[in-house]
C-alpha atoms as a PDB file:
ATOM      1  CA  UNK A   1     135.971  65.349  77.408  1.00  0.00           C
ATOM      2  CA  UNK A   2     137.349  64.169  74.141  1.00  0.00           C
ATOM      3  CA  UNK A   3     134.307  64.274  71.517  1.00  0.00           C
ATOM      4  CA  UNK A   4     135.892  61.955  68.691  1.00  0.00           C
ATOM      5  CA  UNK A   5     136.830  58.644  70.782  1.00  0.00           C
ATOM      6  CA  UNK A   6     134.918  56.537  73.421  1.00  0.00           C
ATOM      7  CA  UNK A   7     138.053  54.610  74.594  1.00  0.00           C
ATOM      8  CA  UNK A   8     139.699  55.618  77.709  1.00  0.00           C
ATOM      9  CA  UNK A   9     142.663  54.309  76.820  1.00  0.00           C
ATOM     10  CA  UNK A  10     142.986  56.256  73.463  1.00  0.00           C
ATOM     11  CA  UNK A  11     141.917  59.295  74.911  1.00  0.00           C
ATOM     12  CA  UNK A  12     144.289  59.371  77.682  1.00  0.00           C
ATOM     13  CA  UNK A  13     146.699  58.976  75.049  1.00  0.00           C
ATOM     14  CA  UNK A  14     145.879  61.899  73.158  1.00  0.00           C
ATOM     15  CA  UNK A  15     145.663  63.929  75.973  1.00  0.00           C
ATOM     16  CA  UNK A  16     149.150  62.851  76.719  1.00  0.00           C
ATOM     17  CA  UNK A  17     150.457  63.307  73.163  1.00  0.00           C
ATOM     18  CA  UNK A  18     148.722  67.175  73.243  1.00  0.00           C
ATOM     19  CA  UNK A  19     150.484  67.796  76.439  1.00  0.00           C
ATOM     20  CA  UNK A  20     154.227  66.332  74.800  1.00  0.00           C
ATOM     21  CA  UNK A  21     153.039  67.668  71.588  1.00  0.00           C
ATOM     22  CA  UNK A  22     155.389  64.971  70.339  1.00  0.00           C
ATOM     23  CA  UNK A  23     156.241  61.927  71.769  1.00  0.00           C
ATOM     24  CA  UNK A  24     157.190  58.235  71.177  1.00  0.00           C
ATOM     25  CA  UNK A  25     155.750  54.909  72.104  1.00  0.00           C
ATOM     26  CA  UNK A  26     158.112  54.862  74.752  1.00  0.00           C
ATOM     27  CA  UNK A  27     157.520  58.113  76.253  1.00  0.00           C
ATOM     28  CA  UNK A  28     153.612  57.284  76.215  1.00  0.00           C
ATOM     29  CA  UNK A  29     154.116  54.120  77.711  1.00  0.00           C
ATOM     30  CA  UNK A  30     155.551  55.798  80.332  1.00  0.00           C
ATOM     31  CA  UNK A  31     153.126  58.220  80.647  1.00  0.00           C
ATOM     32  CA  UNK A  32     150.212  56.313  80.757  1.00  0.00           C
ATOM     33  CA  UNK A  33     151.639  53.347  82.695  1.00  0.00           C
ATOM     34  CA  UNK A  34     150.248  50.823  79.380  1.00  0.00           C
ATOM     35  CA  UNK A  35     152.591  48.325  78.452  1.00  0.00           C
ATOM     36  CA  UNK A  36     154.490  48.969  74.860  1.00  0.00           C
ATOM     37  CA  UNK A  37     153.035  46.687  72.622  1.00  0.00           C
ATOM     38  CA  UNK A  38     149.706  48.061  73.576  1.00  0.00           C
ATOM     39  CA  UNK A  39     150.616  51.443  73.039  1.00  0.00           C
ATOM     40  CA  UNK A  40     151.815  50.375  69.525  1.00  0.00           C
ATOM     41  CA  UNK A  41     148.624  48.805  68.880  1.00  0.00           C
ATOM     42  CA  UNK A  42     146.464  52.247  69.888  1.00  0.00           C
ATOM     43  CA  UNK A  43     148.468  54.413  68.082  1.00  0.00           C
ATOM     44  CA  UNK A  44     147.959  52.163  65.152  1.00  0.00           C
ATOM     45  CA  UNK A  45     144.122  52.511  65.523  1.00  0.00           C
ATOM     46  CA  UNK A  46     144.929  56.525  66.156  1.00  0.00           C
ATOM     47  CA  UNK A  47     146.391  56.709  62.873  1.00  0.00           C
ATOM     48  CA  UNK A  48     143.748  55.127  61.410  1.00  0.00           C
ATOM     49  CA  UNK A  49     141.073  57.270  62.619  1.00  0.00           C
ATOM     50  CA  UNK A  50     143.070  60.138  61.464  1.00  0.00           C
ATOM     51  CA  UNK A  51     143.217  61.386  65.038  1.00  0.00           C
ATOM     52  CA  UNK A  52     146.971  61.421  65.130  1.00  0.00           C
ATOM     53  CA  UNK A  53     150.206  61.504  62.487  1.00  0.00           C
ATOM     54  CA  UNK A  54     153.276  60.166  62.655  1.00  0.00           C
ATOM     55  CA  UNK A  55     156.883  61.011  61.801  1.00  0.00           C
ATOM     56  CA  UNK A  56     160.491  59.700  62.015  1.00  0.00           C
ATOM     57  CA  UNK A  57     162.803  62.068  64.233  1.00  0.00           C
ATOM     58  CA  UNK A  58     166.661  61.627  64.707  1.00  0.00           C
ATOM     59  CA  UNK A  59     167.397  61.860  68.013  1.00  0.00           C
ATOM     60  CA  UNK A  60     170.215  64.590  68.840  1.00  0.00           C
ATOM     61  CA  UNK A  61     173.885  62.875  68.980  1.00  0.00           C
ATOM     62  CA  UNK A  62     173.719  59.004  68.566  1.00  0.00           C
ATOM     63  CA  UNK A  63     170.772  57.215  68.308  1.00  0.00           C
ATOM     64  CA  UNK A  64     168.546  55.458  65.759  1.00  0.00           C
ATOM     65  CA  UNK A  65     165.487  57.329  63.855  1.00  0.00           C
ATOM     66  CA  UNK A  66     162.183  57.323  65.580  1.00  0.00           C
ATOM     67  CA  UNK A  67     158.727  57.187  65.375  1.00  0.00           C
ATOM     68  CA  UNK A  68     157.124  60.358  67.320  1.00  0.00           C
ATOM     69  CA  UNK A  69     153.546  61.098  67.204  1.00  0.00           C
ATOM     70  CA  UNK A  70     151.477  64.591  67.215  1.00  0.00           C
ATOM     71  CA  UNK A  71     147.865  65.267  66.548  1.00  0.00           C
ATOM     72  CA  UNK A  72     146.540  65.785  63.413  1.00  0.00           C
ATOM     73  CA  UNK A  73     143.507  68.602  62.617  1.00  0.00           C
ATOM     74  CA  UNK A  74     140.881  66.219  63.887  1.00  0.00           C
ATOM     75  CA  UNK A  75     142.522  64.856  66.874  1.00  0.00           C
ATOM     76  CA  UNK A  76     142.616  68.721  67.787  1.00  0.00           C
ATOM     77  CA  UNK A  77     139.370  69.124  67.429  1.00  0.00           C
ATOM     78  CA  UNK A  78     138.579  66.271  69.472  1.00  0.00           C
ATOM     79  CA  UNK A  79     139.914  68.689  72.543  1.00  0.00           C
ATOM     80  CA  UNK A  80     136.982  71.051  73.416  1.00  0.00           C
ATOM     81  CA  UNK A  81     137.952  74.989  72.406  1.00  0.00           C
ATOM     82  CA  UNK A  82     135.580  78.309  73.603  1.00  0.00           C
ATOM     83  CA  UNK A  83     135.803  79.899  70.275  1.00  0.00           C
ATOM     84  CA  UNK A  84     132.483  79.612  70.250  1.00  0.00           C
ATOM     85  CA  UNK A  85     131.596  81.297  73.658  1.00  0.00           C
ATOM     86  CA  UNK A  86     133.912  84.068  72.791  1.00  0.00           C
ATOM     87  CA  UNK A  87     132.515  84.678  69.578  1.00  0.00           C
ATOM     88  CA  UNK A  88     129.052  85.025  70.974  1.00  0.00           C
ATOM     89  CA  UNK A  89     130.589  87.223  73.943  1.00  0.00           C
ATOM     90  CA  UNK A  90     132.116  89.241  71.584  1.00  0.00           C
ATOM     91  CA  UNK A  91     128.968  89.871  69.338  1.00  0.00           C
ATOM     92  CA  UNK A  92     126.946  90.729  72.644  1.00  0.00           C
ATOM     93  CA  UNK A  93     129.311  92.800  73.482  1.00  0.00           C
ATOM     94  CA  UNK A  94     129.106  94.724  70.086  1.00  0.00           C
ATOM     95  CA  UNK A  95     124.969  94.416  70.198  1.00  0.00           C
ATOM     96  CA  UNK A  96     125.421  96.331  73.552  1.00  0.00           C
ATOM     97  CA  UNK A  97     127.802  99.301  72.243  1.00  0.00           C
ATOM     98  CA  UNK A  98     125.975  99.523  68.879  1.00  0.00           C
ATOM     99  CA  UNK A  99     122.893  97.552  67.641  1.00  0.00           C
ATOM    100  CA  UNK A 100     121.565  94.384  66.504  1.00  0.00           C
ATOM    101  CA  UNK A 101     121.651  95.573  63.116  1.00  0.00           C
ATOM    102  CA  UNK A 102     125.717  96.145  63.774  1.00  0.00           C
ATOM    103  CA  UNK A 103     125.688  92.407  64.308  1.00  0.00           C
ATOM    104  CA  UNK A 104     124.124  91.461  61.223  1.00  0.00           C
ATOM    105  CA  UNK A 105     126.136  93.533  59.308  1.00  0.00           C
ATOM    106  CA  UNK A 106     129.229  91.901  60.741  1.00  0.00           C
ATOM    107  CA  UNK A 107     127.414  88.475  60.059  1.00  0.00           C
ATOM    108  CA  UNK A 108     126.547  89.653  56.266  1.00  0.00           C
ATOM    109  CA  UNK A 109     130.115  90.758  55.882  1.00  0.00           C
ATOM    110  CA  UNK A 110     131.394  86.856  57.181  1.00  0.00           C
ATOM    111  CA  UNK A 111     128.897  85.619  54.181  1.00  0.00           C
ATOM    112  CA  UNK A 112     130.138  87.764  51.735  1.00  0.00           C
ATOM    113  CA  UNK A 113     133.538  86.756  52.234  1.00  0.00           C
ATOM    114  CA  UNK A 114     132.537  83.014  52.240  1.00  0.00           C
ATOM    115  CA  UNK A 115     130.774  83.386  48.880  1.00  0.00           C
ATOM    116  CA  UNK A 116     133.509  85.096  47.395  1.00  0.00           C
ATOM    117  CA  UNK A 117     135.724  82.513  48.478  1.00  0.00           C
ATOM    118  CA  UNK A 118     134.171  79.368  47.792  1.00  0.00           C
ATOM    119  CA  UNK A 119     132.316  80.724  44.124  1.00  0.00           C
ATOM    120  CA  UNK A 120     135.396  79.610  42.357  1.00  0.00           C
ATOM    121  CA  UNK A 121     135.534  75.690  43.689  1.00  0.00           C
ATOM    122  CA  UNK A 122     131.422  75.488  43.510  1.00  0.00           C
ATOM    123  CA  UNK A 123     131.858  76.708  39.981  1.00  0.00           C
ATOM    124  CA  UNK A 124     129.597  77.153  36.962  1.00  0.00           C
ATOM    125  CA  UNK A 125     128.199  73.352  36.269  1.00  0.00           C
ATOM    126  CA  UNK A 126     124.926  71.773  36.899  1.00  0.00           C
ATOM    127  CA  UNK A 127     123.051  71.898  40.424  1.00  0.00           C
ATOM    128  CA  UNK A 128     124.551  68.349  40.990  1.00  0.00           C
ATOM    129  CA  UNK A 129     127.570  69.047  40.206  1.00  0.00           C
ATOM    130  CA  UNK A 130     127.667  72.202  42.206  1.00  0.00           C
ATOM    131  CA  UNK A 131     125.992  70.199  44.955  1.00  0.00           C
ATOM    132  CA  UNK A 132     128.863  67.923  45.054  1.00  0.00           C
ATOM    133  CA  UNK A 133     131.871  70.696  45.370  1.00  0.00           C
ATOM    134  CA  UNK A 134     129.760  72.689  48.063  1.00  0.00           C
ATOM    135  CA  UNK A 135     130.037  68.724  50.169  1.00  0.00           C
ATOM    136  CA  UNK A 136     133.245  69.008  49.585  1.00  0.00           C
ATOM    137  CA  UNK A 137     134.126  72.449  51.043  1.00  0.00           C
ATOM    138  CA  UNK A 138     131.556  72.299  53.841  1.00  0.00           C
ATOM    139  CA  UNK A 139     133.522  69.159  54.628  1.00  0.00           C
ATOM    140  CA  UNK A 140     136.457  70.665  55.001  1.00  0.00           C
ATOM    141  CA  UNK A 141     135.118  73.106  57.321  1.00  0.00           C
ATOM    142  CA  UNK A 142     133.426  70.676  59.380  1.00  0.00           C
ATOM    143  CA  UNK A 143     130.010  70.205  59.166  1.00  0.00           C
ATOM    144  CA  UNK A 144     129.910  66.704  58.362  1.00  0.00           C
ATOM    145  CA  UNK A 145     127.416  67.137  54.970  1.00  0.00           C
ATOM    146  CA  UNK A 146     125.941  64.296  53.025  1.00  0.00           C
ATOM    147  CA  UNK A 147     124.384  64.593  49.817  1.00  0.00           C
ATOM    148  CA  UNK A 148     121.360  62.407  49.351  1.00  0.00           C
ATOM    149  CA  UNK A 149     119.476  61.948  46.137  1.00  0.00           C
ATOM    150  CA  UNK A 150     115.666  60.625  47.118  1.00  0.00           C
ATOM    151  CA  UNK A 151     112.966  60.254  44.200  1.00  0.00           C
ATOM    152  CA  UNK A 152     114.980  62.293  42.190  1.00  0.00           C
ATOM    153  CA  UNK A 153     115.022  65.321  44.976  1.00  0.00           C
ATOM    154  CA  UNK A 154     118.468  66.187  45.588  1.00  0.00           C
ATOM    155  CA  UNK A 155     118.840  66.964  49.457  1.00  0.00           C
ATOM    156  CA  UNK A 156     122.050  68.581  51.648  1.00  0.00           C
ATOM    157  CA  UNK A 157     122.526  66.990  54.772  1.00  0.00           C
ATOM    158  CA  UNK A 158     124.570  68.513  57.908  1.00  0.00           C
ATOM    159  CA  UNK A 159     125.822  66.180  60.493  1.00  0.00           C
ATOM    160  CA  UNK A 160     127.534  68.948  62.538  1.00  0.00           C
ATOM    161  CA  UNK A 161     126.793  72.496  62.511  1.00  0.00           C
ATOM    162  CA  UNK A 162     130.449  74.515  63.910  1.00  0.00           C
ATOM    163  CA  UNK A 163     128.305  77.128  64.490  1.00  0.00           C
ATOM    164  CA  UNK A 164     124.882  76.292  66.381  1.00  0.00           C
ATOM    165  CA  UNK A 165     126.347  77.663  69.681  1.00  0.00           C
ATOM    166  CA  UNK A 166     126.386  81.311  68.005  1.00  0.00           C
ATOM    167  CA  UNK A 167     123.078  80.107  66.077  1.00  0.00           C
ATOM    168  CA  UNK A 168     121.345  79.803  69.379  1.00  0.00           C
ATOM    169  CA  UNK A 169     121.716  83.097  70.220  1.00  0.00           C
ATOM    170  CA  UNK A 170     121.402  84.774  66.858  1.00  0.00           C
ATOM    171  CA  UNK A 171     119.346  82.408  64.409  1.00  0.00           C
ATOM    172  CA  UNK A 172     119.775  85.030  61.852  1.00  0.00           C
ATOM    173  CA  UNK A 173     122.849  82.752  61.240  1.00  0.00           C
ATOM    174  CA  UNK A 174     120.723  80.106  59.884  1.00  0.00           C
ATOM    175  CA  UNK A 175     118.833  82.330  57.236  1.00  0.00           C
ATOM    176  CA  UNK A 176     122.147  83.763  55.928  1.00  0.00           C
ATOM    177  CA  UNK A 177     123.385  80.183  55.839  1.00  0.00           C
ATOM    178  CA  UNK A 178     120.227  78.938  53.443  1.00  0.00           C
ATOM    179  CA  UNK A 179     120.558  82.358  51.071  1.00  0.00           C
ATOM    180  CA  UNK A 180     124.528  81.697  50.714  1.00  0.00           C
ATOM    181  CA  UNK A 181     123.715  78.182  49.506  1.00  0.00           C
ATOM    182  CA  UNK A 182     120.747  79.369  47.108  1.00  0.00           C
ATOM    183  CA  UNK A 183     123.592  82.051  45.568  1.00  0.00           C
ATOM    184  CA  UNK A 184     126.349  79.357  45.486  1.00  0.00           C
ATOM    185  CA  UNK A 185     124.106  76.701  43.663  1.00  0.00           C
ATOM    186  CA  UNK A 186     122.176  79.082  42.259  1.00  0.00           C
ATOM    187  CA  UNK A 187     119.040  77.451  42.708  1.00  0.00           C
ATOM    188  CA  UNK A 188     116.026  77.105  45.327  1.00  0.00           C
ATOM    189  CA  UNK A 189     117.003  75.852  48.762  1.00  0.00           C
ATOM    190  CA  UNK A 190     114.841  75.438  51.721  1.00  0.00           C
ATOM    191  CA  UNK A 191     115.402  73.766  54.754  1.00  0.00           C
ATOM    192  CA  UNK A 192     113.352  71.106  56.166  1.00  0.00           C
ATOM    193  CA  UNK A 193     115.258  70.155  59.472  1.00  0.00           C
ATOM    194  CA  UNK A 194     117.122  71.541  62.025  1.00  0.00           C
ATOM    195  CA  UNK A 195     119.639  70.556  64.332  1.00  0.00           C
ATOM    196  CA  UNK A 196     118.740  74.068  66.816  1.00  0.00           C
ATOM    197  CA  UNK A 197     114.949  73.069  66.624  1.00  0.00           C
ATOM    198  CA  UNK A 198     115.890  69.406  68.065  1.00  0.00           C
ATOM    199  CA  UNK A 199     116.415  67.699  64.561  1.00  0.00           C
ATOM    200  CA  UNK A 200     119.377  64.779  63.740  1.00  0.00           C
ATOM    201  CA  UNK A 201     120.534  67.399  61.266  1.00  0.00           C
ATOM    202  CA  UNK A 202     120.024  70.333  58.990  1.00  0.00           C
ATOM    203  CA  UNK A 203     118.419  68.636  55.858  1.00  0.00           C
ATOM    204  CA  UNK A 204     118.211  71.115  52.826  1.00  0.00           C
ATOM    205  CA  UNK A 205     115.941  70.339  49.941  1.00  0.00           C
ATOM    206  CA  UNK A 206     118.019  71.557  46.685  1.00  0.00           C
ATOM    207  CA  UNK A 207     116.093  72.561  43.500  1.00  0.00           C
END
């Protein structure tokens, strides 16, 4: 099931456009057995919603330039994936052969690297302002954050966690999540929801 639309329509389109990994109007008229100008009109709403991108392609021999359509990042992500399964599989499997303290260690290592890597676009400026660059990043890496300013309490909000199917098996996850934001905004953080105990999302209080 496609996680990022609700229409039928659009989503058989996508899945058509993933299988062609580009095609035209035309084609996906074809395809989906939708009449032209309604294709046109979906695609238009695709674009929109980011879920697709479009470029002109000269056809091979004569023929005029063309629109053809592939999907973007988050029209990908819209397809379900089992990197998540095979992650946890992977760090069973590696639990069984060594330890649960070989886990962490691989875990610690994955936070280490993230700090190291997003230090130098949190930078060195106040909490806010470090606050606003860590949005930014998580973002990017999908975790749909908001940053929310109540009674002069500055809070983190994630949406989305990419991660919770790992989380539910190791929660350790969540701790070294919470310490790698205290180091990055170098300040107190403590969480006060949680999407894997049921919450709407994991709600940080910063400072």
């Amino acid at each position: 099931m496609l996680v990022l639309t609700q229409d039928a329509t659009k989503a058989k389109l996508l899945g058509f456009i993933k299988q062609r990994v580009h095609a035209t109007a035309q084609q996906l008229a074809s395809d989906s057995e939708v009449s032209l100008p309604a294709v046109r009109k979906h695609l238009n709403d695709l674009l929109a919603a980011d879920l697709v991108v479009a470029s002109i392609e000269r056809p091979a021999g004569r023929g005029r330039p063309q629109h053809v359509y592939a999907l973007s990042q988050r029209g990908e992500a819209a397809f379900p994936k089992t990197y998540a399964g095979l992650c946890v599989e992977i760090l069973r499997h590696l639990e069984d052969l060594y330890s649960r303290q070989a886990v962490m260690a691989v875990l610690q290592a994955r936070d280490r690297r993230r700090q190291q890597e997003w230090a130098p676009r949190i930078g060195a400026g106040q909490v806010g302002e470090r606050l606003e660059a860590l949005q930014a990043v998580l973002e990017e890496a999908g975790y749909q954050p908001a940053v929310r300013q109540e009674g002069g309490q500055l809070y983190l909000e994630q949406s989305n966690c990419p991660n919770l199917q790992v989380a539910r098996e190791y929660r350790e996850l969540c701790h070294l999540e919470r310490d790698l934001y205290r180091s990055l905004l170098g300040t107190e953080v403590e969480r006060e929801e949680h999407l894997l105990c049921g919450g709407k999302c994991c709600r940080y209080r910063v400072g």
